[in-house]
Protein backbone atom coordinates (compact mmCIF):
# COMPACT_ATOMS: atom_id res chain seq x y z
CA UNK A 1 15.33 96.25 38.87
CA UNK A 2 18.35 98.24 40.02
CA UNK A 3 21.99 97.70 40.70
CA UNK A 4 23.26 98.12 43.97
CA UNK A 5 26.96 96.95 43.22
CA UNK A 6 28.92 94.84 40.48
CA UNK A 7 27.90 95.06 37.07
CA UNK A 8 25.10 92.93 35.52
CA UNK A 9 24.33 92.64 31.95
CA UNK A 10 20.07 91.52 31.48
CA UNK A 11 18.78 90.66 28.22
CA UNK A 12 14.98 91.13 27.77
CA UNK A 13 12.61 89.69 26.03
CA UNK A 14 9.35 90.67 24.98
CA UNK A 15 5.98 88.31 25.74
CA UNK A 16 6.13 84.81 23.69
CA UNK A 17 4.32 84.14 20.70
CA UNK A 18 3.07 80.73 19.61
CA UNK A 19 4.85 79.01 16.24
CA UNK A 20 2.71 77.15 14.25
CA UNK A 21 4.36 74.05 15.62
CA UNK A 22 3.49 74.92 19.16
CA UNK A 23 6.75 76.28 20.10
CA UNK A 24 7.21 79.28 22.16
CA UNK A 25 9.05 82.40 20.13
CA UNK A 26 11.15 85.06 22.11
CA UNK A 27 12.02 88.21 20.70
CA UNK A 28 14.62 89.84 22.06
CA UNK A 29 14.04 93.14 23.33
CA UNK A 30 16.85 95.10 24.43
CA UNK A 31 20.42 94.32 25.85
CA UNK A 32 22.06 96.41 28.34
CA UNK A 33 24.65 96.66 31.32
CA UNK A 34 23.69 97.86 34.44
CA UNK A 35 26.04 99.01 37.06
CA UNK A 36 26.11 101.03 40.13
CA UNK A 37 23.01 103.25 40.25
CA UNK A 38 21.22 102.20 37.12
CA UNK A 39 17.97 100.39 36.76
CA UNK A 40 15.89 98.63 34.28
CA UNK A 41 11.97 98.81 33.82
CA UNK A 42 10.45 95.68 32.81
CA UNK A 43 6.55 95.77 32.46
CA UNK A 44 3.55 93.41 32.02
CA UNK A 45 3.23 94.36 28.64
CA UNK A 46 7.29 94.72 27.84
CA UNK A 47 10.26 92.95 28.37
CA UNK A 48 8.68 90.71 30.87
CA UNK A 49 10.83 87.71 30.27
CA UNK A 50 14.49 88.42 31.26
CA UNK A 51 17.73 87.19 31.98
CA UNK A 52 20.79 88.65 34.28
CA UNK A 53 24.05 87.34 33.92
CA UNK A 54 26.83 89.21 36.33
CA UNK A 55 29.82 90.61 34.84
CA UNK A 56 31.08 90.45 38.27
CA UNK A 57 30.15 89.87 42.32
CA UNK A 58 27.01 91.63 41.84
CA UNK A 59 23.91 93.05 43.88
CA UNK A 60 20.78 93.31 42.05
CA UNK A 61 17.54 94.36 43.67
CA UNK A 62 14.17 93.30 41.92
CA UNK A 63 10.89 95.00 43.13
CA UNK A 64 7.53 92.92 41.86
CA UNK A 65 4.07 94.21 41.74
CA UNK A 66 1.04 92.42 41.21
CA UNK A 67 -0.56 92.07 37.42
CA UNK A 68 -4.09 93.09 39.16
CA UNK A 69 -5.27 95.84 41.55
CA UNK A 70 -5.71 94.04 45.26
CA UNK A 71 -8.70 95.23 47.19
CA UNK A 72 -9.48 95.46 50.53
């Protein structure tokens, strides 16, 4: 995910674990600001849950790529 204009500040989380109680667990990963120019690498395995809030009018884009090869 990179920022093409504004700021953006994205809090990451890493995969869920399940409580005893059934609940769903987050752990928060990282916090950062992107602006201008920067990106942020979120993975299958890491910080796949996330959440962007913009700082101000922002333009984010978000590339996605399967989980599994595709054939053919």
């Amino acid at each position: 995910m990179g920022c093409a204009g504004g700021s953006v500040e994205v809090e990451s989380f890493d995969l869920p674990q399940t409580a005893p109680d059934g609940n769903l667990l987050l752990r928060l990963a990282r916090r950062r600001t992107l602006s201008v120019g920067t990106v942020a690498s979120l993975t299958a395995r890491r910080e796949k849950i996330h959440r962007l809030r913009a700082l101000s009018s922002a333009e984010i884009v978000d590339i996605v790529t399967p989980l599994t090869p595709v054939s053919g």
